[in-house]
PDB file of N, CA and C in Angstrom:
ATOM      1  N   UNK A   1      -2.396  19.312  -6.386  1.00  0.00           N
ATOM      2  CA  UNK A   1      -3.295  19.183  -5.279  1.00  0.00           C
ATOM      3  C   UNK A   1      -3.924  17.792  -5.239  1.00  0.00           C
ATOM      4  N   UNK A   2      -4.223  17.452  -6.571  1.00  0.00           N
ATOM      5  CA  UNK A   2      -5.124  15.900  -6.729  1.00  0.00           C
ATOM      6  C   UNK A   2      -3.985  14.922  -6.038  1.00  0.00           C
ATOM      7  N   UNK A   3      -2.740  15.194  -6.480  1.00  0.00           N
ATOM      8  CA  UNK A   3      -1.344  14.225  -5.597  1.00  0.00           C
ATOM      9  C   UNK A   3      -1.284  14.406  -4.312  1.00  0.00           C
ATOM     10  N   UNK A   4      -1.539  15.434  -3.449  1.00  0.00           N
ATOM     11  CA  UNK A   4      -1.644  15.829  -2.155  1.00  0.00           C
ATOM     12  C   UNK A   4      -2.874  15.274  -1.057  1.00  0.00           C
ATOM     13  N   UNK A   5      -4.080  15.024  -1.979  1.00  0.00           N
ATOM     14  CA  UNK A   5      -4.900  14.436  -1.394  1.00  0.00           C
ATOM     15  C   UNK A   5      -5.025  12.642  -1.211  1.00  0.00           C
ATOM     16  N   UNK A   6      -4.724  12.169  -2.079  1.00  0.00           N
ATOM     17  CA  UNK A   6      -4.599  10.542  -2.723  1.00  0.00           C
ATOM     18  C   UNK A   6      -3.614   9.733  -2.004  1.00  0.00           C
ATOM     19  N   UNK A   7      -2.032  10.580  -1.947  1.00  0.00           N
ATOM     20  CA  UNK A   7      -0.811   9.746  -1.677  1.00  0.00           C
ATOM     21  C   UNK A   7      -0.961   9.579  -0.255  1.00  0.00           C
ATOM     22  N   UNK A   8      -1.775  10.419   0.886  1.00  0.00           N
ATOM     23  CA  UNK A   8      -1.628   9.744   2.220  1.00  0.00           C
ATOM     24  C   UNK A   8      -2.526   8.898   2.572  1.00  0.00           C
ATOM     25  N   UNK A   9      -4.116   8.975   2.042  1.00  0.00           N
ATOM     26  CA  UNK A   9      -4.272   7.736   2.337  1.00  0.00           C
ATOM     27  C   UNK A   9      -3.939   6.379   1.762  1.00  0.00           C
ATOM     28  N   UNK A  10      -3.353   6.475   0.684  1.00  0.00           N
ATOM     29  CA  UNK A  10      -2.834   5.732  -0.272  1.00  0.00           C
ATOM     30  C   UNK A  10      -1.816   4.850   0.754  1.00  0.00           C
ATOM     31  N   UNK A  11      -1.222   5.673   0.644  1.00  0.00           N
ATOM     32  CA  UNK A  11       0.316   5.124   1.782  1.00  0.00           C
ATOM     33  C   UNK A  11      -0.157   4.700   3.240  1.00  0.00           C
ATOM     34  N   UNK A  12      -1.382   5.145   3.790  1.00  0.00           N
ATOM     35  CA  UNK A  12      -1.621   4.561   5.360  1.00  0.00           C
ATOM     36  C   UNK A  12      -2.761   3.294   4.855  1.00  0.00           C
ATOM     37  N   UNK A  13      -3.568   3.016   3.753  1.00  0.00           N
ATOM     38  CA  UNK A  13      -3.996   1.619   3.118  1.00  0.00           C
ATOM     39  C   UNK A  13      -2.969   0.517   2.700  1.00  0.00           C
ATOM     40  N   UNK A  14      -1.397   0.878   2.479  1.00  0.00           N
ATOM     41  CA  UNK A  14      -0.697  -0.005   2.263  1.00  0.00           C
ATOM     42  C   UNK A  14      -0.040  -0.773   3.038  1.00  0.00           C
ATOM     43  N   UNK A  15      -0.165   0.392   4.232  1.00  0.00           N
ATOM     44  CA  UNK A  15       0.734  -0.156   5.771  1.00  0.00           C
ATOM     45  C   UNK A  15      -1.132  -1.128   6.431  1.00  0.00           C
ATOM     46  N   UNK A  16      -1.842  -0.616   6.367  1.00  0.00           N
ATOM     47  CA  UNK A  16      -2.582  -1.542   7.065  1.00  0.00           C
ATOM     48  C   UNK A  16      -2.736  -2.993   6.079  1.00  0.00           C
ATOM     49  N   UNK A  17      -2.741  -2.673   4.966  1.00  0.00           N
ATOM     50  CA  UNK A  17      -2.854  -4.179   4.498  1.00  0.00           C
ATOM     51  C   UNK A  17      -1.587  -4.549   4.510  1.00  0.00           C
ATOM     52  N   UNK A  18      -0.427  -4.339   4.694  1.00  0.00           N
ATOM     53  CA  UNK A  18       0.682  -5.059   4.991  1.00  0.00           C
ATOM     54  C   UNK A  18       0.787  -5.044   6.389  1.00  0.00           C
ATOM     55  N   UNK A  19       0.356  -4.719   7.550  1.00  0.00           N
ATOM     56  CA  UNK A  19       0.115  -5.339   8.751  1.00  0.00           C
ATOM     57  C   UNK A  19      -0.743  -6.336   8.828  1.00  0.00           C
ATOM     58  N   UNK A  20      -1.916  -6.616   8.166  1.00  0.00           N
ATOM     59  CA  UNK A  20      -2.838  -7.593   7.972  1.00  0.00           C
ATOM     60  C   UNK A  20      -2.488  -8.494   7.729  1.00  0.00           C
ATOM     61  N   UNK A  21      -1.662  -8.413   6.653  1.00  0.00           N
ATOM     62  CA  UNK A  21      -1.463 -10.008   5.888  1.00  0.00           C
ATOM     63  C   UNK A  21       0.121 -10.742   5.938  1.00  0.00           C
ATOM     64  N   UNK A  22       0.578  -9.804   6.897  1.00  0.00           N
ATOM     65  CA  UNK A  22       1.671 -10.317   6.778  1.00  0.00           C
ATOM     66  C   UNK A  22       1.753 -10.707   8.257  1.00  0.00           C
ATOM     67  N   UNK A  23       3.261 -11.776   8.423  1.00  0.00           N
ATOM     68  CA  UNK A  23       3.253 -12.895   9.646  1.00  0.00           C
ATOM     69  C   UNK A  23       3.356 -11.653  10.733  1.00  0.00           C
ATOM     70  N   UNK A  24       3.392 -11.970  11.831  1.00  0.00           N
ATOM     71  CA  UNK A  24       4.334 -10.613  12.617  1.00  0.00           C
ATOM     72  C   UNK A  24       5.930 -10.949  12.980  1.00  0.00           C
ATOM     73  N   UNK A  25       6.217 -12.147  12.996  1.00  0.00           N
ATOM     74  CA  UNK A  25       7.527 -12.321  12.336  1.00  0.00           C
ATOM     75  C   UNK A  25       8.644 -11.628  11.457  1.00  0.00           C
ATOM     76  N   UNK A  26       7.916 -11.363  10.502  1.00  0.00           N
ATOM     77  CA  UNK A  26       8.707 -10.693   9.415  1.00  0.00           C
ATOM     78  C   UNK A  26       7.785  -9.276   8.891  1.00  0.00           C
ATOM     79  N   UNK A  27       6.819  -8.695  10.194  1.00  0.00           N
ATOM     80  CA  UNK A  27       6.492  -7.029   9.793  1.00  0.00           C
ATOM     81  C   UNK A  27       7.679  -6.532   9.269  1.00  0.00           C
ATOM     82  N   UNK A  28       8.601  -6.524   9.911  1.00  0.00           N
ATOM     83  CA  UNK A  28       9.781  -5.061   9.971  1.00  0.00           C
ATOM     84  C   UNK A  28      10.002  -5.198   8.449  1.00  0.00           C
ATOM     85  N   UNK A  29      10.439  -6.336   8.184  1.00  0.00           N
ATOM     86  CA  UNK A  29      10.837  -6.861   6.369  1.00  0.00           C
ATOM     87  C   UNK A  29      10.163  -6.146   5.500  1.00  0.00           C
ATOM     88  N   UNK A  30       8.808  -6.978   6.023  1.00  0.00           N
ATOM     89  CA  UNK A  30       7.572  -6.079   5.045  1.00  0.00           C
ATOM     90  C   UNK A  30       7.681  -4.744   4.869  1.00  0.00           C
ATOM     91  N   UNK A  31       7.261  -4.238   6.189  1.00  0.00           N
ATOM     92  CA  UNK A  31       7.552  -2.341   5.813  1.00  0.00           C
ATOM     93  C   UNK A  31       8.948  -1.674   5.312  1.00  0.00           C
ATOM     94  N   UNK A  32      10.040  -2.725   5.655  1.00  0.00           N
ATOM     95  CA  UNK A  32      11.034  -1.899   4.756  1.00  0.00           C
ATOM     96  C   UNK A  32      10.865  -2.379   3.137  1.00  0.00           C
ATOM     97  N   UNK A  33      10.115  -3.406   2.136  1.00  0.00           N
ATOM     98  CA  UNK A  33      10.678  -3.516   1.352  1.00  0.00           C
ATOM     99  C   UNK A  33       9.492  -2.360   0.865  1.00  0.00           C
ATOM    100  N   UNK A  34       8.394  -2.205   1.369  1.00  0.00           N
ATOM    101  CA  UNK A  34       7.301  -0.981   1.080  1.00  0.00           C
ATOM    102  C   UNK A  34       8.266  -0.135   1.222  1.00  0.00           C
ATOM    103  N   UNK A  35       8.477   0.245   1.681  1.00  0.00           N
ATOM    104  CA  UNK A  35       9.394   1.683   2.091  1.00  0.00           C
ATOM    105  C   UNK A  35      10.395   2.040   0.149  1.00  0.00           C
ATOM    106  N   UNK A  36      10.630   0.863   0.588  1.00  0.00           N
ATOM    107  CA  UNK A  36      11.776   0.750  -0.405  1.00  0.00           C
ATOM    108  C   UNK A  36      11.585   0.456  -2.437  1.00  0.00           C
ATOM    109  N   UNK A  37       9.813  -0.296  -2.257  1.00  0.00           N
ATOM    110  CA  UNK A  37       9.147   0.006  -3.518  1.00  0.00           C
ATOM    111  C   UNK A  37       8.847   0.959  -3.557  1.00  0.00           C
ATOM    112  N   UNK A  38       8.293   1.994  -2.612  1.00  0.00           N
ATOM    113  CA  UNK A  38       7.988   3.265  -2.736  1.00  0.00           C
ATOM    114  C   UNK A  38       8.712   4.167  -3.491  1.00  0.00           C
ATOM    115  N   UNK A  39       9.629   4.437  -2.515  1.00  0.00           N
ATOM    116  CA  UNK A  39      10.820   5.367  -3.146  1.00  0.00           C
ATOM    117  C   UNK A  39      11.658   4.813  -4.266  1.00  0.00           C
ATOM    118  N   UNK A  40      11.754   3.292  -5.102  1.00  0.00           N
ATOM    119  CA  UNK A  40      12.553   3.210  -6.079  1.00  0.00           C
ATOM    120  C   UNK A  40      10.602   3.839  -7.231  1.00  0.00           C
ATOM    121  N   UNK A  41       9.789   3.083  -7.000  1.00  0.00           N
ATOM    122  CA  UNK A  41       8.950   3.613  -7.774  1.00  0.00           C
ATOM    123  C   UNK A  41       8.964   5.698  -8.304  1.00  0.00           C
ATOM    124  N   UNK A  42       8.501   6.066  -6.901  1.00  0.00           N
ATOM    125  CA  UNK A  42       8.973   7.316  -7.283  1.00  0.00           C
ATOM    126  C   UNK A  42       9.803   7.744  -8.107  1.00  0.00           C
ATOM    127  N   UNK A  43      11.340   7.556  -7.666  1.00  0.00           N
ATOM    128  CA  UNK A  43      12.583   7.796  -8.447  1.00  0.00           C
ATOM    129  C   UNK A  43      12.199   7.267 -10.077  1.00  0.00           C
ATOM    130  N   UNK A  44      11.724   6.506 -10.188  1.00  0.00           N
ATOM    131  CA  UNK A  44      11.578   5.591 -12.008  1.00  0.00           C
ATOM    132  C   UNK A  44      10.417   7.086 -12.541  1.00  0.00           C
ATOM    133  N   UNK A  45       9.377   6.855 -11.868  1.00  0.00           N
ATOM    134  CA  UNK A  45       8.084   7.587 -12.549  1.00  0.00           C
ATOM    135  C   UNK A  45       8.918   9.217 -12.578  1.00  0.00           C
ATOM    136  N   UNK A  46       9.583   9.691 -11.459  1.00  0.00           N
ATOM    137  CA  UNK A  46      10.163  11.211 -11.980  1.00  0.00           C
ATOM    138  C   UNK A  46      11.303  11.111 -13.137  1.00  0.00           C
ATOM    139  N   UNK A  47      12.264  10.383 -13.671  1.00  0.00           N
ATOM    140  CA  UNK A  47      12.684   9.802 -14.451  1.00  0.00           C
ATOM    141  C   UNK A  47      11.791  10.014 -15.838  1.00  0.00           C
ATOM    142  N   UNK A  48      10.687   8.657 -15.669  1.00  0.00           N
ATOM    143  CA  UNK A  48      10.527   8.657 -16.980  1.00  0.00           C
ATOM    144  C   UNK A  48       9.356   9.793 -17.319  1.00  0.00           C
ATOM    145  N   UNK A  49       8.504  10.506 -16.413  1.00  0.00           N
ATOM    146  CA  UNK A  49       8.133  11.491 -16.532  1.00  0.00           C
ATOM    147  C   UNK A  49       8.639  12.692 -17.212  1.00  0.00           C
ATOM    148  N   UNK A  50      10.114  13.188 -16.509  1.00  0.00           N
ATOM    149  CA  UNK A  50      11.186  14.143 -16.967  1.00  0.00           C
ATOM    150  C   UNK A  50      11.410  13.898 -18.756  1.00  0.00           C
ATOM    151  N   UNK A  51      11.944  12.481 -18.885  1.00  0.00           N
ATOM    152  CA  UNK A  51      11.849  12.211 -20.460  1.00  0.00           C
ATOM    153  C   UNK A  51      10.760  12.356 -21.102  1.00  0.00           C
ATOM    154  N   UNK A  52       9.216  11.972 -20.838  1.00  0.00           N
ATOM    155  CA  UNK A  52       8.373  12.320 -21.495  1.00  0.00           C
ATOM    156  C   UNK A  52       7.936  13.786 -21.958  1.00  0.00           C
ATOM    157  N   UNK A  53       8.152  14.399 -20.390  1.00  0.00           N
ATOM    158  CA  UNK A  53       8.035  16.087 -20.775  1.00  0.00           C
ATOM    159  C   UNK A  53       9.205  16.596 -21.823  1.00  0.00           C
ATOM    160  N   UNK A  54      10.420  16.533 -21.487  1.00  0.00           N
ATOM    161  CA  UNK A  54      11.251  16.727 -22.437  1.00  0.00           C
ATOM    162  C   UNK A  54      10.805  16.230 -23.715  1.00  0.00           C
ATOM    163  N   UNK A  55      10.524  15.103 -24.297  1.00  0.00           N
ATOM    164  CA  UNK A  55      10.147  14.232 -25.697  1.00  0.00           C
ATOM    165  C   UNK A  55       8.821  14.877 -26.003  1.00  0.00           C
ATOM    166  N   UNK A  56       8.044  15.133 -25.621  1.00  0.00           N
ATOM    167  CA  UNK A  56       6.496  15.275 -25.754  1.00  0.00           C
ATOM    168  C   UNK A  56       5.761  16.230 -25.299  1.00  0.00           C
ATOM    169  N   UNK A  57       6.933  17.479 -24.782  1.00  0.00           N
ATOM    170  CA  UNK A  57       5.823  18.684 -24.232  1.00  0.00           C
ATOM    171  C   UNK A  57       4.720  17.972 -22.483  1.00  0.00           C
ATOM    172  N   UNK A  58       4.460  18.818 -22.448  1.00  0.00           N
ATOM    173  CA  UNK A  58       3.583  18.558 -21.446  1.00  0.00           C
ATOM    174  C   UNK A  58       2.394  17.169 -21.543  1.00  0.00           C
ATOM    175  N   UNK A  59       2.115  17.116 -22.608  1.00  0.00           N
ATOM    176  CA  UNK A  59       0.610  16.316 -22.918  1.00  0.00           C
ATOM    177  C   UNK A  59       1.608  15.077 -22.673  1.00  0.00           C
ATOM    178  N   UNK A  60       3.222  14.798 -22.609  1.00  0.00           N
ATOM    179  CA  UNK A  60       3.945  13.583 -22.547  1.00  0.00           C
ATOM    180  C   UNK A  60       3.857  13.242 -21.193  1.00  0.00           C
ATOM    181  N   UNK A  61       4.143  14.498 -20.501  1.00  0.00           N
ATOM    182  CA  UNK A  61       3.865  13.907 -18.786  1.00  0.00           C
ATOM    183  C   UNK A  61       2.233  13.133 -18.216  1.00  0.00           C
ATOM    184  N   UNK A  62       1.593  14.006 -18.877  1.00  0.00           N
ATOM    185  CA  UNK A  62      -0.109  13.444 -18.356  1.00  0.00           C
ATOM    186  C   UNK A  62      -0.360  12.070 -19.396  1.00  0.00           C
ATOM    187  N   UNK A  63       0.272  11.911 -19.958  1.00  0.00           N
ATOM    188  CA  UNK A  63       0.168  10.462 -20.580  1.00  0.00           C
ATOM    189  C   UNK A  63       0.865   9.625 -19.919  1.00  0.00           C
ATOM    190  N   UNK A  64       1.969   9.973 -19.806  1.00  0.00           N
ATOM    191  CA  UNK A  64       3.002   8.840 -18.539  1.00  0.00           C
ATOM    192  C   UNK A  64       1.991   9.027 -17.626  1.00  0.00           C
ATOM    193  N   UNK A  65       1.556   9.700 -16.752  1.00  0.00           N
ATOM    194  CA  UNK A  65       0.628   9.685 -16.084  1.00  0.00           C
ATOM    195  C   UNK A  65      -0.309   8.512 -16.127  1.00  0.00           C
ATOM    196  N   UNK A  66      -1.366   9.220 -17.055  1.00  0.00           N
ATOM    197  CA  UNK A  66      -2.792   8.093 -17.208  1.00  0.00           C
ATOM    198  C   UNK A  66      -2.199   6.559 -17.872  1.00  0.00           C
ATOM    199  N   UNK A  67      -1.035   6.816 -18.387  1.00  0.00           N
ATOM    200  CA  UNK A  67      -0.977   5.269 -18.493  1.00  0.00           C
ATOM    201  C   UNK A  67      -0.334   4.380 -17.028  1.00  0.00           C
ATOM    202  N   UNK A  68       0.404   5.473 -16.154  1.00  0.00           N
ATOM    203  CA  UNK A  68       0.796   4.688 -14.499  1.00  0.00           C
ATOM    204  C   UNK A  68      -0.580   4.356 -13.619  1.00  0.00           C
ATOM    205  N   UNK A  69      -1.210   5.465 -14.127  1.00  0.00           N
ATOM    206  CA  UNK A  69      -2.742   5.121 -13.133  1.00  0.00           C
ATOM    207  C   UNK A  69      -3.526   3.648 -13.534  1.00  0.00           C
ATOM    208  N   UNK A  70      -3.536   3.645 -14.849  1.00  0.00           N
ATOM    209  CA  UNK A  70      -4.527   2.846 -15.659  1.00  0.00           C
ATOM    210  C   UNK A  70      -3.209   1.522 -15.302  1.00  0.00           C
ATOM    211  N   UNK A  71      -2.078   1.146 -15.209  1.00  0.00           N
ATOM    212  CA  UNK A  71      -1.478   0.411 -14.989  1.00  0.00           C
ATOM    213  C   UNK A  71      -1.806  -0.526 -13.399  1.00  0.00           C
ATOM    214  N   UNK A  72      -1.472   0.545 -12.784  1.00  0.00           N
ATOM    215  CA  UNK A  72      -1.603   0.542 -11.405  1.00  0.00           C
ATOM    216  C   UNK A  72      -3.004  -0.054 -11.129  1.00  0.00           C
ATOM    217  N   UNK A  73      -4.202   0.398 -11.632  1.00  0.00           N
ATOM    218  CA  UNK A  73      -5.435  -0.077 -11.364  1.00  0.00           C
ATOM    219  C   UNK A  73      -5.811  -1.535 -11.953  1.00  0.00           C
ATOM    220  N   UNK A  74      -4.946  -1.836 -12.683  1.00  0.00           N
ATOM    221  CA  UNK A  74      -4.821  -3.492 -13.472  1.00  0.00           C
ATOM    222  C   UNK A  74      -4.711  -4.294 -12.280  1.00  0.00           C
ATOM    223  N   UNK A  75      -3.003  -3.561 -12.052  1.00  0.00           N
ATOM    224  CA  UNK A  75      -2.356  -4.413 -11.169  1.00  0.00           C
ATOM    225  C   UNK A  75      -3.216  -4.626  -9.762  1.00  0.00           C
ATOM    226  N   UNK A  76      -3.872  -3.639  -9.289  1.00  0.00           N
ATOM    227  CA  UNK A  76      -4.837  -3.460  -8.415  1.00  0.00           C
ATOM    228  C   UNK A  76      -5.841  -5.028  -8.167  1.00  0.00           C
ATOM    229  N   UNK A  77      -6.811  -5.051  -9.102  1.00  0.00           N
ATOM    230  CA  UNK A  77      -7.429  -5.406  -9.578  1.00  0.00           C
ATOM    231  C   UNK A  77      -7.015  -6.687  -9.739  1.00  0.00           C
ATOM    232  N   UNK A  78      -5.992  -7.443 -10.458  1.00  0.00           N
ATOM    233  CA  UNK A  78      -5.150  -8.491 -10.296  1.00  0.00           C
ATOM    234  C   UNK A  78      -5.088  -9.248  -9.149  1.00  0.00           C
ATOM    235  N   UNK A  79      -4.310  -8.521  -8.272  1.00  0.00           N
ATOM    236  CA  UNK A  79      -4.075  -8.700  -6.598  1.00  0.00           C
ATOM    237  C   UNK A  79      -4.982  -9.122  -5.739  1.00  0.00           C
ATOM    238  N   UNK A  80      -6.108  -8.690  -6.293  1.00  0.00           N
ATOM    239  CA  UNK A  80      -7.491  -8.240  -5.272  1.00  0.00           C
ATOM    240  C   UNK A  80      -7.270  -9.526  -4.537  1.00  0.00           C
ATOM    241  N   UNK A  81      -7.566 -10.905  -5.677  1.00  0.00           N
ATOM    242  CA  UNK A  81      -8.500 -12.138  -4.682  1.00  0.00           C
ATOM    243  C   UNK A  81      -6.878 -12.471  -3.589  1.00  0.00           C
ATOM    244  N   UNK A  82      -6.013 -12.175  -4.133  1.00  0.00           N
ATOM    245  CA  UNK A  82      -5.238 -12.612  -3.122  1.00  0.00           C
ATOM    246  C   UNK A  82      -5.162 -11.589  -1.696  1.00  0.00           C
ATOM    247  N   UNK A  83      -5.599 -10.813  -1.547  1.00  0.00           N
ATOM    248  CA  UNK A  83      -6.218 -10.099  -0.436  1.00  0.00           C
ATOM    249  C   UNK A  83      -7.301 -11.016   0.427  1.00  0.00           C
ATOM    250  N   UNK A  84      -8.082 -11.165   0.112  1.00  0.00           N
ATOM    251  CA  UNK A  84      -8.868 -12.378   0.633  1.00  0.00           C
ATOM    252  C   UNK A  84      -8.477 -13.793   1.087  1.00  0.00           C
ATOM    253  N   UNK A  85      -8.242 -14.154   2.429  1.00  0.00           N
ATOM    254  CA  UNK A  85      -8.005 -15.427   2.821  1.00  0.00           C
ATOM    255  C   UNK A  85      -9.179 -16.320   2.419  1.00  0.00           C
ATOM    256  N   UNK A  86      -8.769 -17.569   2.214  1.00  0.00           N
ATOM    257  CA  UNK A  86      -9.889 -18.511   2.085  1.00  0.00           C
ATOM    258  C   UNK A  86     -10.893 -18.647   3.217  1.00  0.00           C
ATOM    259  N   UNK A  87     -12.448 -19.037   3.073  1.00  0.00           N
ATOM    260  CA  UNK A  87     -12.869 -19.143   3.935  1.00  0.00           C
ATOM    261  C   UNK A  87     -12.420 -19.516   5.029  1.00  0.00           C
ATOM    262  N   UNK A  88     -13.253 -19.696   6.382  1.00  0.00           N
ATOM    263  CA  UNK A  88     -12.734 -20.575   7.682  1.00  0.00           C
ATOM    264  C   UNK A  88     -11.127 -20.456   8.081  1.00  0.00           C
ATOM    265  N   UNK A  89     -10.383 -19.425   7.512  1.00  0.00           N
ATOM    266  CA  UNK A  89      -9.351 -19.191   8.241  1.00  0.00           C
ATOM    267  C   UNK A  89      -8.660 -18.223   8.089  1.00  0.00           C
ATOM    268  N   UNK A  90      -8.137 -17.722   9.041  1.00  0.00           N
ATOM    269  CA  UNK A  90      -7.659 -16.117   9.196  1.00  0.00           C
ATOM    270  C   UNK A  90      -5.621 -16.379   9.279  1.00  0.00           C
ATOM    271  N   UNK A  91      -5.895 -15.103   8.601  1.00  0.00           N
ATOM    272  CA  UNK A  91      -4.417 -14.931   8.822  1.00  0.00           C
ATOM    273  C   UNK A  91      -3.669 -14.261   9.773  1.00  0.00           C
ATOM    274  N   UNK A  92      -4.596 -13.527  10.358  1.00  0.00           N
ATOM    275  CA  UNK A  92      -3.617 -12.708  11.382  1.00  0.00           C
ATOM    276  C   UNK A  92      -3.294 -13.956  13.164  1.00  0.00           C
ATOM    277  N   UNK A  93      -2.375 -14.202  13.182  1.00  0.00           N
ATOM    278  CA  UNK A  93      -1.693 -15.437  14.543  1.00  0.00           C
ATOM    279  C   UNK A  93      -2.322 -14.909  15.603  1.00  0.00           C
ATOM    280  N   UNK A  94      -2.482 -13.339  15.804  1.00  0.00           N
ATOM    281  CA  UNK A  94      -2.649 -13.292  17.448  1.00  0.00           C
ATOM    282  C   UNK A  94      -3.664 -12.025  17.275  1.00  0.00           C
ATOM    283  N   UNK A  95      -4.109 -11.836  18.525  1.00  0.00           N
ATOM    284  CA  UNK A  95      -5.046 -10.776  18.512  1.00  0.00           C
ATOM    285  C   UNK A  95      -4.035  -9.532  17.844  1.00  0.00           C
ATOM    286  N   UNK A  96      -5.832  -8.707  17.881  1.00  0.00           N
ATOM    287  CA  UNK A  96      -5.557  -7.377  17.173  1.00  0.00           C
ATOM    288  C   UNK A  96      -5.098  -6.490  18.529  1.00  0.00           C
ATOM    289  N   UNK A  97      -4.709  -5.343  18.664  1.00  0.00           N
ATOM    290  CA  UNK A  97      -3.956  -4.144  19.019  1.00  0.00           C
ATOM    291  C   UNK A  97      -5.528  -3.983  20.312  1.00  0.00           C
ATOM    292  N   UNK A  98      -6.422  -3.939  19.542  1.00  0.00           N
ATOM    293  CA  UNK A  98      -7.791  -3.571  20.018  1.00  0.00           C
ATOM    294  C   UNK A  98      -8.235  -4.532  21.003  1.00  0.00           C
ATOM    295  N   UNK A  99      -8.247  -5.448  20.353  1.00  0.00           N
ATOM    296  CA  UNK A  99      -8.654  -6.758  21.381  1.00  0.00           C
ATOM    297  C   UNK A  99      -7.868  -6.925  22.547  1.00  0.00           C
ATOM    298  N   UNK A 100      -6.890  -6.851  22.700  1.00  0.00           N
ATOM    299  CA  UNK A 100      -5.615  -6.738  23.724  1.00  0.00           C
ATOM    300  C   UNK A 100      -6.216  -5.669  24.455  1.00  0.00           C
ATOM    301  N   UNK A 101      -6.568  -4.836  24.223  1.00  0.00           N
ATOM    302  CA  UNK A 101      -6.743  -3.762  24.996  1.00  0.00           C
ATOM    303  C   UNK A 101      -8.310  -3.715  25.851  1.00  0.00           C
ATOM    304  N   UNK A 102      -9.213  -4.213  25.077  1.00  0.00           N
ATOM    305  CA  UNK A 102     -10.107  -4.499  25.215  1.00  0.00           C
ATOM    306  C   UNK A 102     -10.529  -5.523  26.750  1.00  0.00           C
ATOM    307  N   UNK A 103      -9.641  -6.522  26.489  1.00  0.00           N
ATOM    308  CA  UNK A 103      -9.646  -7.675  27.207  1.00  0.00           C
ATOM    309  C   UNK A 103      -9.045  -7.497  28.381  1.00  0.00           C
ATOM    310  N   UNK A 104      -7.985  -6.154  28.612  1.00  0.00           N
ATOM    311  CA  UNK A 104      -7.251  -6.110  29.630  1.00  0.00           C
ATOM    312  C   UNK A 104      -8.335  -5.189  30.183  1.00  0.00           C
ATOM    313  N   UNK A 105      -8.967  -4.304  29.583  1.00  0.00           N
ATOM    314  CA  UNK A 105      -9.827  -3.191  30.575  1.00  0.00           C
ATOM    315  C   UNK A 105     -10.551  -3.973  31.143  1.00  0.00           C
ATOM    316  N   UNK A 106     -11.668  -5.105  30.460  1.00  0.00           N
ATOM    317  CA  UNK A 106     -12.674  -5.918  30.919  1.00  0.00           C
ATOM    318  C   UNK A 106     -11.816  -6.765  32.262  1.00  0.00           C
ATOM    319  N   UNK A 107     -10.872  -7.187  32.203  1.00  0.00           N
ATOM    320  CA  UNK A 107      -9.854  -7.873  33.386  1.00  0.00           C
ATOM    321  C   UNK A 107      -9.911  -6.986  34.637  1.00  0.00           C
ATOM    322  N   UNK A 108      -9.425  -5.893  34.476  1.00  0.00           N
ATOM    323  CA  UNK A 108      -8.846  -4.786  35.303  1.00  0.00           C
ATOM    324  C   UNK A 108     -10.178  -4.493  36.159  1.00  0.00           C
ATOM    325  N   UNK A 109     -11.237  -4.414  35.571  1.00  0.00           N
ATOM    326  CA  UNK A 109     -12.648  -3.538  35.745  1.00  0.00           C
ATOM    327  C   UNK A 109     -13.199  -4.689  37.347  1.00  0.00           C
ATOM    328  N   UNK A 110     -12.784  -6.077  36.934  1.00  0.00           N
ATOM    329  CA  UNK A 110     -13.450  -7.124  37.906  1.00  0.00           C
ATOM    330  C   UNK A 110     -12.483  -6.843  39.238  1.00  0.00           C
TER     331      UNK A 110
END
């Protein structure tokens, strides 16, 4: 259940920060190679999960576990400042989805 709650917003925070920061040029790229860390990640962690339970009983899986979480939150953590553009300049080229929309109602309305 704790996996059921986590992995979707998990997965709709990865697509917005990879719409954010990436060119719009090369979105499609971006979301397929997400797509594609996703599911090779998966495939590895059920893998080496399967061996741990097999090797180690159960307490082997929740250790593969807390050591992917505690990994993951490094790597997290790592990443962060590069999330952050430098001051005084933005990365996204063109308006947002919102603003577009925004600007056309305010147009339309006159």
């Amino acid at each position: 259940m704790l996996t059921g709650a986590t992995i979707p917003p998990l997965l709709a925070l990865l697509s917005q920060l990879t719409e954010s920061t990436v060119h719009p040029s090369v979105l499609t790229q971006a979301f397929s190679w997400l797509g594609s860390a996703s599911a090779a990640g998966s495939a590895a962690a059920a893998a080496v999960s399967g061996w741990a339970i097999d090797a180690l009983g159960s307490r082997g899986g929740f250790a593969v576990t807390a050591a992917a979480a505690t990994a993951m939150t490094l790597q997290s953590l790592a990443g962060l400042r590069l999330l952050h553009p430098p001051t005084g300049r933005s990365t996204r080229t063109q308006p947002t989805p919102q603003a577009r929309w925004r600007s056309r109602t305010r147009n339309s309305s006159r």
